[in-house]
Protein backbone atom coordinates (compact mmCIF):
# COMPACT_ATOMS: atom_id res chain seq x y z
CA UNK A 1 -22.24 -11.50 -42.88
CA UNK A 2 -21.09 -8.15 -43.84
CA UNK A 3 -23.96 -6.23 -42.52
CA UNK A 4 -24.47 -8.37 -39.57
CA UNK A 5 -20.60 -7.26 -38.77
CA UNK A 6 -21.94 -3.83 -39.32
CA UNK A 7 -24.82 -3.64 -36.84
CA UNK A 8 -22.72 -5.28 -34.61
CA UNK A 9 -24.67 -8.27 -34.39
CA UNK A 10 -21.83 -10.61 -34.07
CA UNK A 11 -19.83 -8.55 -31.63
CA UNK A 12 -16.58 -10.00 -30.55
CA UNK A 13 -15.75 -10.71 -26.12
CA UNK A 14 -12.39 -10.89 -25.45
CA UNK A 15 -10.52 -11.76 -21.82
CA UNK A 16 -7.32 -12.50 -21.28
CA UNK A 17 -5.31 -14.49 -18.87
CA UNK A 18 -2.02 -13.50 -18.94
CA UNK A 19 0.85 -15.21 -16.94
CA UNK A 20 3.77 -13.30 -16.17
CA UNK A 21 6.61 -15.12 -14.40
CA UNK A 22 8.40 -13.65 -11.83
CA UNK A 23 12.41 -12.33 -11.84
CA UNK A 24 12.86 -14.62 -8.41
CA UNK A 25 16.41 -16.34 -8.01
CA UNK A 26 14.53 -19.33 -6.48
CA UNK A 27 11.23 -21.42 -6.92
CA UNK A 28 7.72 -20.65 -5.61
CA UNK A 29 7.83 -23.96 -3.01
CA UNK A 30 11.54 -24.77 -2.89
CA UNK A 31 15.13 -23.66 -3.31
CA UNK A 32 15.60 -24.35 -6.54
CA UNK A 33 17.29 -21.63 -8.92
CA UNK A 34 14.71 -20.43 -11.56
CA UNK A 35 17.95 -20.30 -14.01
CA UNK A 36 20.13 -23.33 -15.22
CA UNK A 37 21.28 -23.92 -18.94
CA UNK A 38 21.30 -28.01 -18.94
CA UNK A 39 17.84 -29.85 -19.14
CA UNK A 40 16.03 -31.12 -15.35
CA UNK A 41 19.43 -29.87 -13.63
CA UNK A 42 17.31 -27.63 -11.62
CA UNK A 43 15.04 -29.61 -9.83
CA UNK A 44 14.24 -31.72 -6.42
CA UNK A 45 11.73 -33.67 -4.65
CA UNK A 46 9.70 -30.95 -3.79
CA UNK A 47 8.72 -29.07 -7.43
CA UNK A 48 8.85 -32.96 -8.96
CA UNK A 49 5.81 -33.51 -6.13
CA UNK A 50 7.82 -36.78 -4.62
CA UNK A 51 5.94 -38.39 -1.68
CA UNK A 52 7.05 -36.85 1.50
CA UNK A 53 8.10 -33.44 -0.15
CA UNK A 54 6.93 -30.33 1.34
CA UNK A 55 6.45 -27.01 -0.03
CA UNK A 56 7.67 -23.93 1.55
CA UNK A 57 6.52 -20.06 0.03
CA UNK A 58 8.69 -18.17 -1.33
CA UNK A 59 8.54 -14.89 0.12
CA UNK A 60 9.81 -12.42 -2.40
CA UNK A 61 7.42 -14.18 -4.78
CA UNK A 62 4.49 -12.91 -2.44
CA UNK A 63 5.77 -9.52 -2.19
CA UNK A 64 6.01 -9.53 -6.17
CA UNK A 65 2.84 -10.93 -6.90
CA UNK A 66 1.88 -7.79 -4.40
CA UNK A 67 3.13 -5.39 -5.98
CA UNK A 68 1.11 -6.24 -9.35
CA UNK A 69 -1.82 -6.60 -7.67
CA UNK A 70 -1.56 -3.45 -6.30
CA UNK A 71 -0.37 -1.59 -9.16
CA UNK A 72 -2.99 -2.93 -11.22
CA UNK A 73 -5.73 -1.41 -8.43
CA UNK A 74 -6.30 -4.49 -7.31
CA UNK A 75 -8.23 -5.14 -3.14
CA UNK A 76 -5.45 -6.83 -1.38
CA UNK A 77 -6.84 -10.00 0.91
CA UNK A 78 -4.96 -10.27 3.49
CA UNK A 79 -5.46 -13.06 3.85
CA UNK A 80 -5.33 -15.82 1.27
CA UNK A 81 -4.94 -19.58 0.72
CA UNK A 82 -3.60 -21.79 -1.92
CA UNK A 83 -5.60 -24.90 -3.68
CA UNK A 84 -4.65 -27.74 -5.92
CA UNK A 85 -6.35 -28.01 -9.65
CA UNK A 86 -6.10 -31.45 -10.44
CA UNK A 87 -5.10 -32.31 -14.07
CA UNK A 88 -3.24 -35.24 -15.85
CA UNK A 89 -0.86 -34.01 -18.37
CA UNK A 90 3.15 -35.42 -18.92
CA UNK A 91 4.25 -31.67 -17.50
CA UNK A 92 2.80 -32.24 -14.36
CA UNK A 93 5.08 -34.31 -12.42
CA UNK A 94 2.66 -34.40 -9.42
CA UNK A 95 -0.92 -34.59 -11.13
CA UNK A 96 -1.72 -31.23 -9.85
CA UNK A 97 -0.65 -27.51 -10.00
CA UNK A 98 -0.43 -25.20 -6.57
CA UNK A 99 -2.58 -22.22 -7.16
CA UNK A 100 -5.01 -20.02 -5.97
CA UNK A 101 -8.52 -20.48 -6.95
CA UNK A 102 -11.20 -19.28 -3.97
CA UNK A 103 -9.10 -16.43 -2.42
CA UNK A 104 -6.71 -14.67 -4.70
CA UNK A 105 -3.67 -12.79 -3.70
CA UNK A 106 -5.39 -9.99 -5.51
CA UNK A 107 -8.68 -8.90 -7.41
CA UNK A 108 -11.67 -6.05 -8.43
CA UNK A 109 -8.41 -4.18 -10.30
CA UNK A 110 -8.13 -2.12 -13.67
CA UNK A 111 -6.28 -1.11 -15.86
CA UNK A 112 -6.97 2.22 -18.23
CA UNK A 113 -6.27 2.00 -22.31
CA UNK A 114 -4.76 5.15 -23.64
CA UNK A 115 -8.06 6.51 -24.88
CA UNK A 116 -9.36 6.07 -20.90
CA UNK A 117 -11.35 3.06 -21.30
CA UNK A 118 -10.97 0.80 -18.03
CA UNK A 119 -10.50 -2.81 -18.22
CA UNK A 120 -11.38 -4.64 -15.37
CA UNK A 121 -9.11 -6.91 -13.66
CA UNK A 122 -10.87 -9.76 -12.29
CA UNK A 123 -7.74 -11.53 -10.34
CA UNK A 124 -4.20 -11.65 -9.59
CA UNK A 125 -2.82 -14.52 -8.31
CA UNK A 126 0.17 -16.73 -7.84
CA UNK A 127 0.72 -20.43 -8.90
CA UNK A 128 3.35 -22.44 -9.90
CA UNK A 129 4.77 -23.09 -13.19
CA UNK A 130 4.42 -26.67 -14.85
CA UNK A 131 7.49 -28.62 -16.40
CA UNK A 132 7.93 -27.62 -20.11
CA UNK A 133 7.26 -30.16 -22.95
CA UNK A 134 9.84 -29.98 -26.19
CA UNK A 135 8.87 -31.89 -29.11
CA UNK A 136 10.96 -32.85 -30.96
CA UNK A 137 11.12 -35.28 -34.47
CA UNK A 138 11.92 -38.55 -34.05
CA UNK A 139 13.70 -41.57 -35.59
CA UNK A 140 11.96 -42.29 -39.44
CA UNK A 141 9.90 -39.15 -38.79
CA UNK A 142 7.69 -40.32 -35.54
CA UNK A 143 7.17 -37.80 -32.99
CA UNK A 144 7.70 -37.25 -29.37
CA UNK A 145 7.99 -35.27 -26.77
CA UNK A 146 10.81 -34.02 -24.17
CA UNK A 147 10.11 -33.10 -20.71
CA UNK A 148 11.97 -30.71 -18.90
CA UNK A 149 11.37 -30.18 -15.36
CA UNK A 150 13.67 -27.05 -14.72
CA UNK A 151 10.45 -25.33 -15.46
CA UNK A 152 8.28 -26.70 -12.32
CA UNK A 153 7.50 -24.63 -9.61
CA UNK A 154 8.78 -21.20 -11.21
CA UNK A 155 6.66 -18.49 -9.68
CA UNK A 156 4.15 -17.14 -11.92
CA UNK A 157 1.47 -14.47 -11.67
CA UNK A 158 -1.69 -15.06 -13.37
CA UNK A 159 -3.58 -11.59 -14.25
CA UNK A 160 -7.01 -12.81 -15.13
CA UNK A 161 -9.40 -9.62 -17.14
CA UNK A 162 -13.41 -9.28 -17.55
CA UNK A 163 -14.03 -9.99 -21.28
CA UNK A 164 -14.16 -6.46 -21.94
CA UNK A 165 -11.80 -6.10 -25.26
CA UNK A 166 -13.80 -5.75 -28.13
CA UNK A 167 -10.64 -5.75 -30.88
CA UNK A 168 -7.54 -7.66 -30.86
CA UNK A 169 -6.39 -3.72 -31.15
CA UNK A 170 -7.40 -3.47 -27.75
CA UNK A 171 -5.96 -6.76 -26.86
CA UNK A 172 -2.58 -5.61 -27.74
CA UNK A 173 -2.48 -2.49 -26.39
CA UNK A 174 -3.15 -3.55 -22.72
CA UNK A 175 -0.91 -5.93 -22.89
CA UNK A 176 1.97 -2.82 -24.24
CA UNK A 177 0.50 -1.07 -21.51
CA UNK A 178 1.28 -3.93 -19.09
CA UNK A 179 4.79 -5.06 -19.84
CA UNK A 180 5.56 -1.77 -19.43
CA UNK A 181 4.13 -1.45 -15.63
CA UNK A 182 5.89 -4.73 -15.11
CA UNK A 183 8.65 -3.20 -16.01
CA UNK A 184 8.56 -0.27 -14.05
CA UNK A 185 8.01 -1.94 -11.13
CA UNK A 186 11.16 -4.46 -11.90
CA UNK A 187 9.39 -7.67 -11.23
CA UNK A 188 9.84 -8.83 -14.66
CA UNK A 189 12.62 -8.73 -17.01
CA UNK A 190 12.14 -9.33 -20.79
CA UNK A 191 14.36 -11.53 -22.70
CA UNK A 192 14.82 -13.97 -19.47
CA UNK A 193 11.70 -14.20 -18.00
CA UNK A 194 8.61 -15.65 -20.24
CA UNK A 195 4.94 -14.26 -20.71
CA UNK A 196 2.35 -16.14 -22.01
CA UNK A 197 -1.12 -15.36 -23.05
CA UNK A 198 -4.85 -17.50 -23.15
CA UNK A 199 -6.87 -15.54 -24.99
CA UNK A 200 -10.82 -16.04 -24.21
CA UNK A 201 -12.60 -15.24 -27.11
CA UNK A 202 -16.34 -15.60 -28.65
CA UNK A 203 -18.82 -14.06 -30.35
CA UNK A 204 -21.65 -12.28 -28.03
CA UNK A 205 -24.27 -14.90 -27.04
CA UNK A 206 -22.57 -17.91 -28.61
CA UNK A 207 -19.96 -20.19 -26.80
CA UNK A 208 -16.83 -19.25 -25.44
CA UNK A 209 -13.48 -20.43 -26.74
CA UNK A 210 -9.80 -20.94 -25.12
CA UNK A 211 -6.81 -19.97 -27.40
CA UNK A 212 -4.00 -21.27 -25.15
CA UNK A 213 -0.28 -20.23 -24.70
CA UNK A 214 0.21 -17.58 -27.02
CA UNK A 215 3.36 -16.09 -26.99
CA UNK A 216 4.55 -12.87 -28.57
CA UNK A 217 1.94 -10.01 -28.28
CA UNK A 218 1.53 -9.82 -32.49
CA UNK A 219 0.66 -13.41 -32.23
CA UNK A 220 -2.07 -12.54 -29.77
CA UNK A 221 -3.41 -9.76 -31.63
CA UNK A 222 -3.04 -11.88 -34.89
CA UNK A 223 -4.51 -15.28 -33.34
CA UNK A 224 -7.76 -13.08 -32.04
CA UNK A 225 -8.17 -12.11 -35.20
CA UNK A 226 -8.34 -14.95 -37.22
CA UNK A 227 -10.58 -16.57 -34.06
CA UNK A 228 -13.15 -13.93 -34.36
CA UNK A 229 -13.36 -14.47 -38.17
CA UNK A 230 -13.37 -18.13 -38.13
CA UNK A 231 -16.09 -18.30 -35.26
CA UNK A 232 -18.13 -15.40 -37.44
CA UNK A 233 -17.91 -17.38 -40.52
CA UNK A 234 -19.08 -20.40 -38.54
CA UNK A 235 -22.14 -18.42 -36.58
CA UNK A 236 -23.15 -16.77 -40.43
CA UNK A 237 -23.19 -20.68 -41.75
CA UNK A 238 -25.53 -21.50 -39.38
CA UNK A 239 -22.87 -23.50 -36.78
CA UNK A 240 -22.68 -24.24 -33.92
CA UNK A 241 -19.62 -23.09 -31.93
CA UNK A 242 -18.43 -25.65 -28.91
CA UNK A 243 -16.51 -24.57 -25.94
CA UNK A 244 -13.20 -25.70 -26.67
CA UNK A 245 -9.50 -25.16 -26.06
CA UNK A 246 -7.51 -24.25 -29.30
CA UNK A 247 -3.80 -23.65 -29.70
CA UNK A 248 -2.15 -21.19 -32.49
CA UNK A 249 0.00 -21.52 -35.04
CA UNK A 250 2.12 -18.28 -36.15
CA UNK A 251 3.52 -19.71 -39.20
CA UNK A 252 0.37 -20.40 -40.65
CA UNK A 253 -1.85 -17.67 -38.73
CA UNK A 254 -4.26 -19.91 -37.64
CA UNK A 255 -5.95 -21.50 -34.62
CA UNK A 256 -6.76 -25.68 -34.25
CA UNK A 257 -8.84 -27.53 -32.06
CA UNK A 258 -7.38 -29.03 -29.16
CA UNK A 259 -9.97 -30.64 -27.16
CA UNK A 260 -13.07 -29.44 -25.79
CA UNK A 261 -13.26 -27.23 -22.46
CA UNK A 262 -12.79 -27.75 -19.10
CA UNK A 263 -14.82 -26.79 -16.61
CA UNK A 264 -13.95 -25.31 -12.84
CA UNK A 265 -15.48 -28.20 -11.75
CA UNK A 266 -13.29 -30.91 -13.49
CA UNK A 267 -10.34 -29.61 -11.82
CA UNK A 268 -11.69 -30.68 -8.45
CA UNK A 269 -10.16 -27.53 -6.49
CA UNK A 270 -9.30 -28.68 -3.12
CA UNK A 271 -7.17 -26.27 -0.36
CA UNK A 272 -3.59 -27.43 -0.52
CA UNK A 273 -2.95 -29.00 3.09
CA UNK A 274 0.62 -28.57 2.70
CA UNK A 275 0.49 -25.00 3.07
CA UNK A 276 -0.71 -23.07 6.15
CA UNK A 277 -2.86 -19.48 5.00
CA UNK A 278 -0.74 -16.89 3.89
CA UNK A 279 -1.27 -13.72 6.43
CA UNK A 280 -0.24 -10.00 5.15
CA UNK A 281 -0.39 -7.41 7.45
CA UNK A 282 -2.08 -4.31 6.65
CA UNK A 283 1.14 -2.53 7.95
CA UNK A 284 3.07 -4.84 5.01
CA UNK A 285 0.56 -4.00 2.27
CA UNK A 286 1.03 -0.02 3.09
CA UNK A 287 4.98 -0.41 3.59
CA UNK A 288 4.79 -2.31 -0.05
CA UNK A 289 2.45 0.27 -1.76
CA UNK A 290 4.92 3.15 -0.22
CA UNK A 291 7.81 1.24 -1.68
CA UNK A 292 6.08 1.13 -5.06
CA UNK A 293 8.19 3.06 -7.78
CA UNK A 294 6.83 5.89 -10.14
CA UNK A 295 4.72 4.20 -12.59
CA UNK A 296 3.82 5.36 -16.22
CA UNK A 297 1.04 7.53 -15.36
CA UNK A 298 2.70 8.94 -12.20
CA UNK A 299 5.21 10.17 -14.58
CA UNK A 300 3.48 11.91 -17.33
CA UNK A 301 2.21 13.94 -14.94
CA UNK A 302 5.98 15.29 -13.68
CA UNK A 303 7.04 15.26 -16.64
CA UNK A 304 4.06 17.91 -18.27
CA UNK A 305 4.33 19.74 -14.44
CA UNK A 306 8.18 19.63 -13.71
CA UNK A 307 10.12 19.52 -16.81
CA UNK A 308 7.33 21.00 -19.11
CA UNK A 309 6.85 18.75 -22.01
CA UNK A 310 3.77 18.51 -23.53
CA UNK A 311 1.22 15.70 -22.76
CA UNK A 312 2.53 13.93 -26.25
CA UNK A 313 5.78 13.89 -25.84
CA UNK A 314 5.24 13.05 -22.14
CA UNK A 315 3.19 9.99 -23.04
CA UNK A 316 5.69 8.68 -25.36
CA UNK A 317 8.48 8.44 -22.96
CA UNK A 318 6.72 7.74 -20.02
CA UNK A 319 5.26 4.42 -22.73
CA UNK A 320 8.64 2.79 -22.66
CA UNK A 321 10.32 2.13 -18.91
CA UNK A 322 13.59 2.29 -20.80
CA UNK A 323 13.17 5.13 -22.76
CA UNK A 324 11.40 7.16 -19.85
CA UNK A 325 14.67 6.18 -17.52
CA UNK A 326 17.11 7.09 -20.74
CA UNK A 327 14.95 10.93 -20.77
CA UNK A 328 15.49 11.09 -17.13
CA UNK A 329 19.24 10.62 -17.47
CA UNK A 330 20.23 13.10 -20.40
CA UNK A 331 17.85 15.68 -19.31
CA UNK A 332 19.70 15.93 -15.99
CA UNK A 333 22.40 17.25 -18.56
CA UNK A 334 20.67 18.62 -21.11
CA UNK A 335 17.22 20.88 -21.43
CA UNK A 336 14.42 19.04 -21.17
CA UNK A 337 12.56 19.64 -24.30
CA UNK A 338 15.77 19.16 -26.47
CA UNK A 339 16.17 16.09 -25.02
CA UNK A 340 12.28 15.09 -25.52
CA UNK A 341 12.35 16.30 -28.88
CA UNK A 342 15.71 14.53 -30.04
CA UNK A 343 14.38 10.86 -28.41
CA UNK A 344 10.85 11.16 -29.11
CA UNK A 345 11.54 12.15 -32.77
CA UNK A 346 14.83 11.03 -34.06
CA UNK A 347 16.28 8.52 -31.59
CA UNK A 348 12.96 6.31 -32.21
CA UNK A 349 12.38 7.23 -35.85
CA UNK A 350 16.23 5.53 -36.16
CA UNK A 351 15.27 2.53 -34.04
CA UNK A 352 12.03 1.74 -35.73
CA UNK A 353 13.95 2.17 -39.08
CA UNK A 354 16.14 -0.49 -38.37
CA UNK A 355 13.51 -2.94 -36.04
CA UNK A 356 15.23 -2.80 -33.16
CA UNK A 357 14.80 -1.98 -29.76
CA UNK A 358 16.18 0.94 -27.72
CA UNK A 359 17.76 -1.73 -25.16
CA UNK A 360 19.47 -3.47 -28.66
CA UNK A 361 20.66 -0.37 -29.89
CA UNK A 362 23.42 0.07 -27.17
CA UNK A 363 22.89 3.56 -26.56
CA UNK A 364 23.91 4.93 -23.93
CA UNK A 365 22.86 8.48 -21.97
CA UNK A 366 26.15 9.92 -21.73
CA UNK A 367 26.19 9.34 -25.90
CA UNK A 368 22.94 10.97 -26.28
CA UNK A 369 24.11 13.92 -23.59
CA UNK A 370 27.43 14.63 -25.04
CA UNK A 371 25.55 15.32 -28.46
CA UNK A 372 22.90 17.47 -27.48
CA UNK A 373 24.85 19.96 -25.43
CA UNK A 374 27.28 20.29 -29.12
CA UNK A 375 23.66 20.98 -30.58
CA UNK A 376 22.84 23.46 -27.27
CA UNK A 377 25.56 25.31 -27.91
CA UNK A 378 25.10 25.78 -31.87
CA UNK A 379 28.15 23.91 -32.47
CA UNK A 380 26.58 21.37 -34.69
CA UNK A 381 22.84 21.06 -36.76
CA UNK A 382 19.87 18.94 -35.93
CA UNK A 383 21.00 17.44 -39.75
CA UNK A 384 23.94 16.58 -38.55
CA UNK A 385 22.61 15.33 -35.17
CA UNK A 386 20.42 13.14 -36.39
CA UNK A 387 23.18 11.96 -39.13
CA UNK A 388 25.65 11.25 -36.37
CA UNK A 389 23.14 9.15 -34.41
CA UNK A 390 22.14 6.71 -37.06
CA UNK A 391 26.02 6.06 -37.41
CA UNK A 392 25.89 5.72 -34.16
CA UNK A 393 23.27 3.16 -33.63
CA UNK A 394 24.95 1.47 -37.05
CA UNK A 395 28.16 0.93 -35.48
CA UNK A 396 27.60 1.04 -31.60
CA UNK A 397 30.07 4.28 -31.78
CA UNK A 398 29.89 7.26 -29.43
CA UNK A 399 27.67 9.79 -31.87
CA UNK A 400 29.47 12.75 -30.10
CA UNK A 401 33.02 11.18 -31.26
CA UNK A 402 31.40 10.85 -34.91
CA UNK A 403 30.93 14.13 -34.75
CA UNK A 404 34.99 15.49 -33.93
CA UNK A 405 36.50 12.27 -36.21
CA UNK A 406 34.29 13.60 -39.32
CA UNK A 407 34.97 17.95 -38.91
CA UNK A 408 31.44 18.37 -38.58
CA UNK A 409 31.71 20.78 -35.78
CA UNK A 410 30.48 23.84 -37.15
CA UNK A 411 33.60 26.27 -37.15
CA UNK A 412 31.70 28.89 -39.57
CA UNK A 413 32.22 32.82 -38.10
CA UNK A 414 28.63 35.37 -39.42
CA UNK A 415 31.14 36.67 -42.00
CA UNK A 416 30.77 33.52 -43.59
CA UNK A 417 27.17 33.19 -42.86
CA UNK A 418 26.28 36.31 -44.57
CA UNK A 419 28.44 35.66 -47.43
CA UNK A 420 26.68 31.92 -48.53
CA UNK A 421 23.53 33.50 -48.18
CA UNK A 422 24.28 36.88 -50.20
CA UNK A 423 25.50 34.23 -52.91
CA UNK A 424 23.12 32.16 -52.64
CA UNK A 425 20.20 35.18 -53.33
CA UNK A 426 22.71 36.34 -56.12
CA UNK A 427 22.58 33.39 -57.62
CA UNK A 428 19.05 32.70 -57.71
CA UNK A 429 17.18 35.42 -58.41
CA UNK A 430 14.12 34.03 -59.59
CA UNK A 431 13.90 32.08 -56.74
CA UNK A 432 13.86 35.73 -55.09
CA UNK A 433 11.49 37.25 -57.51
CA UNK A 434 9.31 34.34 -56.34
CA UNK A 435 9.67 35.08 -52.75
CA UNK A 436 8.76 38.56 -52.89
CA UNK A 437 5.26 36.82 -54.74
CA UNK A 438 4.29 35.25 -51.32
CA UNK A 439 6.54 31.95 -51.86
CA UNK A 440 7.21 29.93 -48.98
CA UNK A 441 9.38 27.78 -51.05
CA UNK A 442 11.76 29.88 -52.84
CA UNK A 443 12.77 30.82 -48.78
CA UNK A 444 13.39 27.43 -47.97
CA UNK A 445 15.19 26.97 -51.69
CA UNK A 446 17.44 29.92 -51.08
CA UNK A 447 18.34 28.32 -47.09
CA UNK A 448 18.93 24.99 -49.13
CA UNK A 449 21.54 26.89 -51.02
CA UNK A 450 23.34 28.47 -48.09
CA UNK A 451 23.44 25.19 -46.33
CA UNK A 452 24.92 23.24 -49.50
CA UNK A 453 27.63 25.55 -50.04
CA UNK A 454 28.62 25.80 -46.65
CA UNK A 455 28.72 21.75 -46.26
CA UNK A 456 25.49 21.40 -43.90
CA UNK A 457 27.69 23.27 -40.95
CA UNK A 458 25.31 25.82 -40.80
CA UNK A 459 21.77 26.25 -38.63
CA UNK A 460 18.89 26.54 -40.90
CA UNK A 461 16.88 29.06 -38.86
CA UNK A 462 19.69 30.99 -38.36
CA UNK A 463 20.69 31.47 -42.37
CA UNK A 464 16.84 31.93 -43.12
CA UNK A 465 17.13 35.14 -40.74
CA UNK A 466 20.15 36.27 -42.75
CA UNK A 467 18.31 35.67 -46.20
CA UNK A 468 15.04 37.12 -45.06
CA UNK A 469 16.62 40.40 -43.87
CA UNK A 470 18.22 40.14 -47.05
CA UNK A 471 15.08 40.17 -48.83
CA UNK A 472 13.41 42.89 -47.28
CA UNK A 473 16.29 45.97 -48.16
């Protein structure tokens, strides 16, 4: 198997169909809020599908689901329908799902990986949410199953790709790349609104299979993996993969068969008749794609042309919505490239130290500011920046007020500059002898010195000045 792997002979397809669900205060066909704490308290004839109901769009929804499509480079129809896929399932109060199956909202987009490989969009397009099941364990360990219907009818948007990924690597890093356009265009908010995944995976020329509901983009990247193994193994054995629908189980890393696949056909699309065709202007779609904030790769490019950072560091912040709008912020204070240097560098080497997130960490610009203009202005050391910030982030403390409450401010005149480092060559002359031999070490020993003695107050480039003029009489 190993050197069919090799040759590529058992080359992995992957396509994803992600559904992202929309920050709307109401439903996609009624009034409904899309928050409530207690169990079916948010729910009415209309997303339970009662006889008579009648849905009504939800405008914001539309102009949403717009904006994704066109972010995503997606044609706009302008005009587009909705259809029923008919399925029997306890979360489906109605015995079908409102969706959009002939004419999408959106479709023919892409979106680019980092290294510039394009991956086709195929559609965007709204539906409704069904009701969600909990099981739970029952009396003398039977099983069953809760329904709650606060779910139904919360707006989602389905982003449906070619089966161009050929890693889970690739897998995951679209869907990094496309959290963080969601969030930049503030239709999504993480940590209250859900994202799921179906991966479609197979091997190239065997059978396709459905890994359903996925949630967490690790579990993605780790339930591709251990489907493009399993369905290798099976192919090498001689096999014969089915089309099926499989679900995945973190704790144990793998997949398990659920049933075998669907077709288009067995969901017997029909137009909904309860909903007229949607018609969008094209003087809407331009007014929308005008509204359209600065996206990630709209802002690498001011940030290398107007503030001067390199494409790296522009990249990195521009990668994260909430570290791009935290830049923005202090370096309306501060320089530019200290700022890019101090959050690309320490700020995230601190947060991915401690696993958390830059939205966890409680840090807040006017923190961040209030330390870099002390470190501006020589008054205190990158050392004892970076020292004041992991506090900082520790204890959800101001790093700048560290700073004062500790006498870290450096309060150190040349006199006493000169002085540490005349010591500190007196002191060590081998370490000198070993300079003046071409070592690059004994420098950076001798600043080690200085600093020590003088409690870490001092700027390292600015002692190894003193000491190499030192040197040199």
């Amino acid at each position: 198997m190993t050197a069919q792997k090799e040759t590529g002979e058992l080359k992995s397809m992957i396509g994803l169909e992600i559904h992202v669900q929309l920050d709307t205060k109401s439903k996609l066909f009624c009034s409904c809020p899309t928050q409530a704490e207690e169990p079916n308290s948010a729910c009415c004839e209309i997303c339970l599908g009662m006889p008579g109901s009648k849905p009504s769009l939800n405008e914001s929804a539309v102009e949403m689901a717009l904006k994704i499509a066109l972010a995503l480079n997606c044609k706009i129809n302008n005009e587009f329908y909705f259809s029923r896929k008919t399925y029997f399932y306890p979360d489906l109060a109605k015995d079908f799902q409102i969706t959009q199956y002939e004419i999408p909202l959106g479709e023919k987009g892409e979106l680019a990986l980092k290294a510039g490989k394009k991956i086709r969009i195929t559609r965007a397009h709204l539906e409704e949410d069904p009701a969600s099941l909990v099981h739970e364990g029952g009396i003398a360990g039977s099983n069953y199953s809760l329904i709650d219907y606060n779910r139904s009818g919360i707006p989602l948007v389905e982003i449906v790709t070619e089966p161009d990924f050929e890693s889970p690597q690739e897998a995951r890093e679209f869907l990094d790349l496309l959290l963080n356009l969601l969030n930049y265009l503030g239709v999504f908010v993480q940590g209250k609104n859900i994202l799921k995944v179906d991966t479609n995976v197979s091997i190239k020329g065997f059978e396709r299979v459905e890994v359903k509901n996925v949630t967490g983009f690790k579990a993605v990247e780790d339930a591709l993996k251990f489907e493009i193994e399993r369905q290798r193994q099976l192919i090498a054995s001689g096999g014969k993969q089915a089309r099926e629908t499989r679900s995945f189980d973190e704790a144990s890393g793998k997949t398990r068969s659920m049933r075998t696949k669907e077709t288009e056909d067995d969901y017997g699309y029909i137009f909904e008749p309860d909903l007229a065709m949607v018609e969008v202007p094209e003087k809407k779609i331009a007014e929308l794609k005008k509204s359209l904030p600065e996206l990630p790769e709209q802002k690498i490019k001011r940030l290398v042309n107007e503030k001067g950072l390199g494409e790296y560091d522009a990249r990195v912040i521009a990668s994260d919505f909430a570290l791009g709008k935290l830049f923005d912020e202090v370096s309306a204070k501060v320089d530019a490239k200290i700022s890019a240097k101090f959050l690309t560098r320490d700020l995230l080497a601190i947060l991915n130290h401690d696993g958390i997130s830059l939205e966890e960490s409680g840090v807040k610009a006017e923190w961040i500011a209030g330390l870099l203009k002390m470190l501006a202005e020589g008054k205190i050391t990158n050392k004892i920046a970076k020292d004041a910030m992991i506090k900082a982030v520790a204890e959800k403390k101001n790093p700048a007020e560290i700073v004062k409450s500790q006498g870290l401010l450096k309060e150190i005149d040349s006199g006493e500059l000169e002085k540490a480092c005349r010591e500190a060559v007196a002191s060590n002359k081998a370490a000198a002898e070993d300079f003046s031999k071409g070592s690059e070490k004994a420098l950076n020993f001798l600043v080690g010195q200085a600093m020590r003695s003088l409690n870490g107050k001092a700027d390292a480039k600015e002692l190894q000045k003193i000491i190499l003029k030192l040197l040199k009489k």
